[in-house]
Protein backbone atom coordinates (compact mmCIF):
# COMPACT_ATOMS: atom_id res chain seq x y z
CA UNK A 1 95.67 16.86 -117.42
CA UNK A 2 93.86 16.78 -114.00
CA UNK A 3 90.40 17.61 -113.73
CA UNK A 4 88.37 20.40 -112.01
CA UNK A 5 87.59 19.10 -108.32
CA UNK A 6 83.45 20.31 -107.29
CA UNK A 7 83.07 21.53 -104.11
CA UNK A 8 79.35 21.73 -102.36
CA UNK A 9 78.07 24.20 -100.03
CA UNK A 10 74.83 24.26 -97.99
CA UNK A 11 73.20 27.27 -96.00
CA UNK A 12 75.34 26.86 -92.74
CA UNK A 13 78.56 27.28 -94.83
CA UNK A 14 79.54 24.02 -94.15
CA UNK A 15 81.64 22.10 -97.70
CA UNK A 16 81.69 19.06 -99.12
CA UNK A 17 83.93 17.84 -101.78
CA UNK A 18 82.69 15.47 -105.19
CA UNK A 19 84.93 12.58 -103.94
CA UNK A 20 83.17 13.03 -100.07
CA UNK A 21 79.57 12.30 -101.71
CA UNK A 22 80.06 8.35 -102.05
CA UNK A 23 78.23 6.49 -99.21
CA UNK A 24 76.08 8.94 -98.19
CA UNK A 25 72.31 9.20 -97.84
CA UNK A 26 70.67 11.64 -100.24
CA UNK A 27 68.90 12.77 -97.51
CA UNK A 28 72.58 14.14 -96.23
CA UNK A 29 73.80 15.21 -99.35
CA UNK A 30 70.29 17.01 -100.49
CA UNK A 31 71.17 20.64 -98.64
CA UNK A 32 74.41 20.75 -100.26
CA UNK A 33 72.59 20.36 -103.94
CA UNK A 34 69.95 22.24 -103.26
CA UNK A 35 71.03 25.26 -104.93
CA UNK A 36 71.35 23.16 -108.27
CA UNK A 37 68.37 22.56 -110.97
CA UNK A 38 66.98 18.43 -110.61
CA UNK A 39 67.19 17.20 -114.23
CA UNK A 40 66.37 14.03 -113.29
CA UNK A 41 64.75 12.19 -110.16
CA UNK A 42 64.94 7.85 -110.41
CA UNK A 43 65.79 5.88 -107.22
CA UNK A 44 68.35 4.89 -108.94
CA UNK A 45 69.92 7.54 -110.78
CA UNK A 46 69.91 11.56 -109.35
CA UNK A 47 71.01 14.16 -112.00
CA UNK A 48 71.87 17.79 -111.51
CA UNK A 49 72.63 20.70 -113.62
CA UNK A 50 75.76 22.49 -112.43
CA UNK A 51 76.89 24.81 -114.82
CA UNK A 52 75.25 26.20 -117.82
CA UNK A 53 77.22 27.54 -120.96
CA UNK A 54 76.63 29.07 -124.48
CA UNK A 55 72.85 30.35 -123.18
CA UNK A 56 71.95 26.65 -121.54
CA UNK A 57 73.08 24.67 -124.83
CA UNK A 58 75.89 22.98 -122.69
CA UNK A 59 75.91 21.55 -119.55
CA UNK A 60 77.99 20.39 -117.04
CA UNK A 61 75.83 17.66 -114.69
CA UNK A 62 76.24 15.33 -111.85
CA UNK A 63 75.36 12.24 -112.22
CA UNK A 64 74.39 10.57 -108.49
CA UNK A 65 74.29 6.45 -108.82
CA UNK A 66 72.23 5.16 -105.67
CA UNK A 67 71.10 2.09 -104.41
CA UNK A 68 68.77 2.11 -101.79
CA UNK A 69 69.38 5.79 -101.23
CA UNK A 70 73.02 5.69 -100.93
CA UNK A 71 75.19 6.87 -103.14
CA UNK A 72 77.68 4.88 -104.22
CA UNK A 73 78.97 6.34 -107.46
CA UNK A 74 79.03 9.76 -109.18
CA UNK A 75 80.00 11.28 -112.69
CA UNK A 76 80.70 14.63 -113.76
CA UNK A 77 80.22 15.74 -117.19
């Protein structure tokens, strides 16, 4: 079974895929989330709602692992 790929989209129209945001700066990365809901804000740890289901009970999320502002891993779930 292969997963659902997430594609990202900022203002300009330009796209970025899931796999594209590992070793960027947030601070390159932020336009393309912007249209997403912050859950949570850590310098380590970034978390975004991107789907809601089932009136908000369920959630998909990003989960955006940094180290000094760099991302170097991600989750989906």
């Amino acid at each position: 079974m292969t997963s659902k790929k997430y594609y990202f989209q900022d203002k300009s129209q330009n796209i970025i895929s899931e796999d594209q945001l590992i070793g960027k700066k947030m601070d390159e990365i932020e336009c393309f989330l912007a249209d997403y809901q912050l859950q949570k804000l850590h310098t380590i740890e970034r978390v975004y709602i991107l789907k809601k289901t089932f009136f908000g009970i369920f959630k998909i999320r990003l989960y955006l692992y940094l180290s000094e502002d760099t991302v170097y891993n991600y989750t989906i779930q």
